[in-house]
C-alpha atoms as a PDB file:
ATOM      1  CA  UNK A   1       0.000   0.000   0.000  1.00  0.00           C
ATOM      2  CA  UNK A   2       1.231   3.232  -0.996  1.00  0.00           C
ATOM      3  CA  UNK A   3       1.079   6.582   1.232  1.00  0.00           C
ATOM      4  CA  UNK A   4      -1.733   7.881  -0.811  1.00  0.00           C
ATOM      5  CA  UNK A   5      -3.740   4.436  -0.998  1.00  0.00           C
ATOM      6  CA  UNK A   6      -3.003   4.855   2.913  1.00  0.00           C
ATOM      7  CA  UNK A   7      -4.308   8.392   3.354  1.00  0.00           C
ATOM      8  CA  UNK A   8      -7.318   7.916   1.513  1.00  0.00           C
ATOM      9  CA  UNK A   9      -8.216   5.034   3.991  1.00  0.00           C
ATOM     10  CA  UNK A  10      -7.712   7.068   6.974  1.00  0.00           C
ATOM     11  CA  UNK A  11      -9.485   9.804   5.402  1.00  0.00           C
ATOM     12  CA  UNK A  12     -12.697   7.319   4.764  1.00  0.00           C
ATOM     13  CA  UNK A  13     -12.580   5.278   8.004  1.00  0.00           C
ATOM     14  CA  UNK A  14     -14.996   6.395  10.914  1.00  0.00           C
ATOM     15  CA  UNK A  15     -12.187   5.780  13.414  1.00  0.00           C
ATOM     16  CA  UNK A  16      -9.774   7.674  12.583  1.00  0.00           C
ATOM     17  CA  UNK A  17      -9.039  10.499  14.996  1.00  0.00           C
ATOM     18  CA  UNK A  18     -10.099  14.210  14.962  1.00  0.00           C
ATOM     19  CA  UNK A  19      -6.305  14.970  15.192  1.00  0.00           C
ATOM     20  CA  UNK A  20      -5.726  12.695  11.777  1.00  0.00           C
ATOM     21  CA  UNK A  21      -8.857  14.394   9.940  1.00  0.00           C
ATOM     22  CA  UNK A  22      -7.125  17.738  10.403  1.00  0.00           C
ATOM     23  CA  UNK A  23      -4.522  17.326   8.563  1.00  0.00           C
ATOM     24  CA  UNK A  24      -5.990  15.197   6.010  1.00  0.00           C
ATOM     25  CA  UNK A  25      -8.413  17.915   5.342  1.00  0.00           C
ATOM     26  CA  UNK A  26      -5.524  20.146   4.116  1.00  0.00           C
ATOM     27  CA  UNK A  27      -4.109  17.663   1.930  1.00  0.00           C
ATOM     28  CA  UNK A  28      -3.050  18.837  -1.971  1.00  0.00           C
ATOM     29  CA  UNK A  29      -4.702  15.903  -2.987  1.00  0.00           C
ATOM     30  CA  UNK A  30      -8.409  16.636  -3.406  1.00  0.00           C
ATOM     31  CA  UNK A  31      -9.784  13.381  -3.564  1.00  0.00           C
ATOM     32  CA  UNK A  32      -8.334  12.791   0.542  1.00  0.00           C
ATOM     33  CA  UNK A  33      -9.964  16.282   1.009  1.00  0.00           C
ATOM     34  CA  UNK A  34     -13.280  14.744  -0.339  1.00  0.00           C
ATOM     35  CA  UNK A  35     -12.947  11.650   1.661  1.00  0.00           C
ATOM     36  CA  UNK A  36     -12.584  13.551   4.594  1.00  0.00           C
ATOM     37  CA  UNK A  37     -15.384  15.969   3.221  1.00  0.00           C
ATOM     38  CA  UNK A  38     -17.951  12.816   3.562  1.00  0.00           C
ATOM     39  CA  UNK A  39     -16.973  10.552   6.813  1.00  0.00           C
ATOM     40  CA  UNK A  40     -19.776  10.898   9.451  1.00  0.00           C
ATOM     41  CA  UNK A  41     -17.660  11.295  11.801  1.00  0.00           C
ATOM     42  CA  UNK A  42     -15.755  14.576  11.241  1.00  0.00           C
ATOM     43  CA  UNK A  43     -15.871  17.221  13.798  1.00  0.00           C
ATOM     44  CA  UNK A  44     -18.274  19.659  12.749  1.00  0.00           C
ATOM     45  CA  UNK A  45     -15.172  22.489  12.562  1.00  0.00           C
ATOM     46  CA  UNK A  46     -13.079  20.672  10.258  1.00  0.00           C
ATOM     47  CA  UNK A  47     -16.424  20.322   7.713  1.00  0.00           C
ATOM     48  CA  UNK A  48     -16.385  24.247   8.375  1.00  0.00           C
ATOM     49  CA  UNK A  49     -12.702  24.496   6.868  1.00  0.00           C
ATOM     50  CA  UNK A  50     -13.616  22.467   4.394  1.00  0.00           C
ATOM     51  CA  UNK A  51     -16.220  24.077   2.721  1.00  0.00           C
ATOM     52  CA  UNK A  52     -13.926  27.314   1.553  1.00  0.00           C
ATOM     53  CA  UNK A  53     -12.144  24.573  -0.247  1.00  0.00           C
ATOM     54  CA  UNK A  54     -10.925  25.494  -3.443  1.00  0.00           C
ATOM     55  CA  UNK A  55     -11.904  22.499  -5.155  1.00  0.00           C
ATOM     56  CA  UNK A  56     -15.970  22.185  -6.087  1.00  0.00           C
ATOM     57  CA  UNK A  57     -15.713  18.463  -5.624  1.00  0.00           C
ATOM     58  CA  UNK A  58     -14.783  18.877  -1.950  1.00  0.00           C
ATOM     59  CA  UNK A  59     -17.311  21.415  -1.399  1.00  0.00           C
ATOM     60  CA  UNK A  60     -20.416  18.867  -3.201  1.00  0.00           C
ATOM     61  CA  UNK A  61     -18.734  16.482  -0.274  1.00  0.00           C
ATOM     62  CA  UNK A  62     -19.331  18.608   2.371  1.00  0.00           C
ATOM     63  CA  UNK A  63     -22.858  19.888   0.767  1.00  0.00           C
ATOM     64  CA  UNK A  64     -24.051  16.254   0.953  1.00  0.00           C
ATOM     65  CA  UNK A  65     -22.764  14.905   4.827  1.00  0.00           C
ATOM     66  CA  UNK A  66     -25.838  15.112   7.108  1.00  0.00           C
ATOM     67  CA  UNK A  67     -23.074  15.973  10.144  1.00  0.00           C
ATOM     68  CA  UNK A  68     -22.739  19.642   8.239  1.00  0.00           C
ATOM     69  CA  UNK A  69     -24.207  22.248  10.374  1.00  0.00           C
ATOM     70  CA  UNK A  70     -27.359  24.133   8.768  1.00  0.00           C
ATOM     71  CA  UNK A  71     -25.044  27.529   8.867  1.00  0.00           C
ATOM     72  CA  UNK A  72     -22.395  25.766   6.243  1.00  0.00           C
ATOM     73  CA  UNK A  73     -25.173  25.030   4.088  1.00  0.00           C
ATOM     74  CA  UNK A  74     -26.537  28.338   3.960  1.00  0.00           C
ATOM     75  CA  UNK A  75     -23.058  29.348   3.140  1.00  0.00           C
ATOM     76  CA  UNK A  76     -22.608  26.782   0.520  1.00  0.00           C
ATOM     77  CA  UNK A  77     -26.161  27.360  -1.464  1.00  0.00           C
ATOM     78  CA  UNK A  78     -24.647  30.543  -2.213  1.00  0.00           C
ATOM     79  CA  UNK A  79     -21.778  28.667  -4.108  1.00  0.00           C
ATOM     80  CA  UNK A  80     -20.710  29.587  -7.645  1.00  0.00           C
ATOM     81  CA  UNK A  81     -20.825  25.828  -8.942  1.00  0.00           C
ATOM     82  CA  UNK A  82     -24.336  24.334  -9.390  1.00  0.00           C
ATOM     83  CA  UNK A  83     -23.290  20.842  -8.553  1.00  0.00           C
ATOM     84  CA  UNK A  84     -22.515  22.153  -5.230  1.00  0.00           C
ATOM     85  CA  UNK A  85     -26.246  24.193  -4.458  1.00  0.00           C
ATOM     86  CA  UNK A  86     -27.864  21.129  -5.919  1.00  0.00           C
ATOM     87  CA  UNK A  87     -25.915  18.767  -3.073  1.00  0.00           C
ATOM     88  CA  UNK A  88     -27.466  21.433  -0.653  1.00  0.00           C
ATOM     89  CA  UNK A  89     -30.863  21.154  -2.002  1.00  0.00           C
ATOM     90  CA  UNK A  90     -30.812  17.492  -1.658  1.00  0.00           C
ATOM     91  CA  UNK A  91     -29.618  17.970   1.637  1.00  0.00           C
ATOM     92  CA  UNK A  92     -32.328  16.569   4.798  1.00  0.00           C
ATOM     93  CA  UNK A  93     -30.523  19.024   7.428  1.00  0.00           C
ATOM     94  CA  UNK A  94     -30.889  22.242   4.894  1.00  0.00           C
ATOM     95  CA  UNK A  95     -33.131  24.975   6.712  1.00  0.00           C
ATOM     96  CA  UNK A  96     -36.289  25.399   4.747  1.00  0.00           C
ATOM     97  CA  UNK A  97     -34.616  29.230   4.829  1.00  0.00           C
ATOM     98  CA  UNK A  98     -32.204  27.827   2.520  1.00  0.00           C
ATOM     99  CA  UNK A  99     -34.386  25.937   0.669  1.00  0.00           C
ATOM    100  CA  UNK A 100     -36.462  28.362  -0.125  1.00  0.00           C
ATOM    101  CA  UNK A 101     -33.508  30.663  -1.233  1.00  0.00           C
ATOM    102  CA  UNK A 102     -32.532  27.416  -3.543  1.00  0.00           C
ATOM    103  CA  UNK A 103     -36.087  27.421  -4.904  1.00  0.00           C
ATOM    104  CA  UNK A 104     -35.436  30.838  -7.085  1.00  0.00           C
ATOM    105  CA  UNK A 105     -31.973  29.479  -8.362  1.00  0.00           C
ATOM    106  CA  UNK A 106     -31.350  29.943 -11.751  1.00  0.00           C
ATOM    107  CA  UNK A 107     -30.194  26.523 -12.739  1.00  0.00           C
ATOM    108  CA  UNK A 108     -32.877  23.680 -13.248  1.00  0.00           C
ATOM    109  CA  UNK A 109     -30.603  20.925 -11.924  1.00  0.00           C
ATOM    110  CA  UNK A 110     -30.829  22.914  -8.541  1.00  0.00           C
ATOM    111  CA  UNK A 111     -34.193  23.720  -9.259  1.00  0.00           C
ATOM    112  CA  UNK A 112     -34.661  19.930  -9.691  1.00  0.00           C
ATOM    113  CA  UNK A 113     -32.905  18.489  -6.886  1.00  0.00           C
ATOM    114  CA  UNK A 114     -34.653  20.969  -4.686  1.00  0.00           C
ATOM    115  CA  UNK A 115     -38.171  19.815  -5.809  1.00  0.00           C
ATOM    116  CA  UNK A 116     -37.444  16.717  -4.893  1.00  0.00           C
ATOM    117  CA  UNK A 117     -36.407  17.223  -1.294  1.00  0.00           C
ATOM    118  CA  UNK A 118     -39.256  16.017   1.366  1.00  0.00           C
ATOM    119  CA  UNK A 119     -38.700  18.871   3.558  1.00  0.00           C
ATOM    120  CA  UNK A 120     -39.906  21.594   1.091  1.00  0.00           C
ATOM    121  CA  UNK A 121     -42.845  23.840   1.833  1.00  0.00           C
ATOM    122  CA  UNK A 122     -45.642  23.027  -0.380  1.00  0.00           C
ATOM    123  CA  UNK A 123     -45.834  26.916  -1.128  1.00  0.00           C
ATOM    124  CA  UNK A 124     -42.752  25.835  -3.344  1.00  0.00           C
ATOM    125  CA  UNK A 125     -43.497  22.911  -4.360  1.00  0.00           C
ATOM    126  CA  UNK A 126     -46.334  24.052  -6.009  1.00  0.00           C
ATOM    127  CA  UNK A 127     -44.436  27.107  -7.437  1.00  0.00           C
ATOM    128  CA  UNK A 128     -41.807  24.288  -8.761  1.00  0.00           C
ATOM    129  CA  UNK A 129     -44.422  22.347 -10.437  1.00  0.00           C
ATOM    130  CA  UNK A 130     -45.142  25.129 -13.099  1.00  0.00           C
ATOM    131  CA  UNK A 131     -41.301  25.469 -13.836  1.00  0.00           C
ATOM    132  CA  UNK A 132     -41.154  24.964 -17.976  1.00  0.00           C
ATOM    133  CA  UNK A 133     -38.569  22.372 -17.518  1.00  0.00           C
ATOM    134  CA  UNK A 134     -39.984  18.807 -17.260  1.00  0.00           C
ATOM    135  CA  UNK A 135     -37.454  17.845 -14.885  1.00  0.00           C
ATOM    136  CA  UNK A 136     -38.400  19.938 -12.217  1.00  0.00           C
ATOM    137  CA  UNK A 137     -41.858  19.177 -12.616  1.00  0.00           C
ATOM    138  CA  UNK A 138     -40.632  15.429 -12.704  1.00  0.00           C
ATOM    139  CA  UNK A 139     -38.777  15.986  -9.082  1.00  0.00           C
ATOM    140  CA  UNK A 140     -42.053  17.620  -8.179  1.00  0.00           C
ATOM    141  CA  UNK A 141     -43.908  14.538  -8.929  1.00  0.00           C
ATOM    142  CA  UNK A 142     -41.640  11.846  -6.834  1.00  0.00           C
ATOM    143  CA  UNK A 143     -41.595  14.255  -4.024  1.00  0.00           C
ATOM    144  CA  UNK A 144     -43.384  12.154  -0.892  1.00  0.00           C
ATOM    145  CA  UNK A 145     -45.497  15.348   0.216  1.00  0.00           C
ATOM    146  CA  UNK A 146     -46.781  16.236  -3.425  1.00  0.00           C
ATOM    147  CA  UNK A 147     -50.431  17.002  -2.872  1.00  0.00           C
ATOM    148  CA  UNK A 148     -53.299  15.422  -5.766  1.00  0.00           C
ATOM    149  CA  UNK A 149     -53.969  18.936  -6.734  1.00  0.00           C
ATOM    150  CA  UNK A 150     -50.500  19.238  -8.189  1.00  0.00           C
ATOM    151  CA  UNK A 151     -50.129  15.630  -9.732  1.00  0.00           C
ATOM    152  CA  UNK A 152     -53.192  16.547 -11.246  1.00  0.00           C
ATOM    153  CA  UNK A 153     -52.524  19.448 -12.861  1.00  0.00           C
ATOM    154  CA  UNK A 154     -49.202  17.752 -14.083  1.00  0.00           C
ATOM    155  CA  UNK A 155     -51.142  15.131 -15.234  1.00  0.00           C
ATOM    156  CA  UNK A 156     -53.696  17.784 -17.172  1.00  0.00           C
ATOM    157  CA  UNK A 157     -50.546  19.886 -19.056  1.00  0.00           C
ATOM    158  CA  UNK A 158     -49.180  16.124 -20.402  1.00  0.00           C
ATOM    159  CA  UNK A 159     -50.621  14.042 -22.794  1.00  0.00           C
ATOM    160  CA  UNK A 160     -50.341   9.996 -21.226  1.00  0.00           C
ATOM    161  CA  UNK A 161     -52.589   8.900 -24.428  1.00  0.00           C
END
């Protein structure tokens, strides 16, 4: 095993100590940084760091661990890569604050993974399902708190003959 093959375990395993994790987390090589980024089990400070990375990839890491605090979110929806604001609209810990900031992004893969987060006001949700693009309304549908009314009207505006 070689020192990166070595790092990138340490970085992944849920054992590894806070002490380890900090120094991993400033790693040059982004894919540690990542690994880091995701393990349940790093200290809520160190996620912090993390998400001023430099690298997008880290940041979509630290957008998608449950352990990041609703504060680095709302930091991170305001990101300048879309792959990023979508991992914090998929995100179960995002504020509905945040969401609903999200919800008027101008990107319909945001726009999308938003609609299809269960902890959505249905004041958006229903705003979502009249978005032109079919995958939004798509995320709309699959969302577990989509009301009839909606599905209905979604139904109405397609053709299923």
């Amino acid at each position: 095993m070689n020192i990166l093959e070595f790092k990138l375990l340490l970085a992944r395993s849920e054992f590894t100590p806070k002490e380890i994790l900090e120094v991993l987390a400033k790693d040059k090589n982004r894919n540690v940084r990542a690994l880091v980024a995701e393990n349940i089990n790093t200290p809520k400070e160190i996620l912090e760091f993390l998400a001023k990375d430099e690298n997008w990839f880290v940041r979509e890491c630290i957008a998608e661990n449950l352990k990041t605090s609703k504060e680095t979110l709302k930091f991170l929806a305001k990101d300048k890569n879309y792959f990023v604001r979508a991992s914090v609209a998929r995100n179960l810990k995002t504020s509905r604050e945040t969401l609903e900031f999200l919800a008027k992004d101008k990107n319909y893969f945001v726009c999308a993974s938003i609609a299809g987060n269960p902890n959505i006001s249905k004041e958006i949700l229903e705003i979502l399902s009249k978005d032109e693009k079919s995958d939004v309304r798509a995320s709309v549908a699959k969302n577990p708190n989509v009301s009839k009314e909606i599905l209905a009207k979604e139904c109405s505006r397609n053709s299923f003959a």
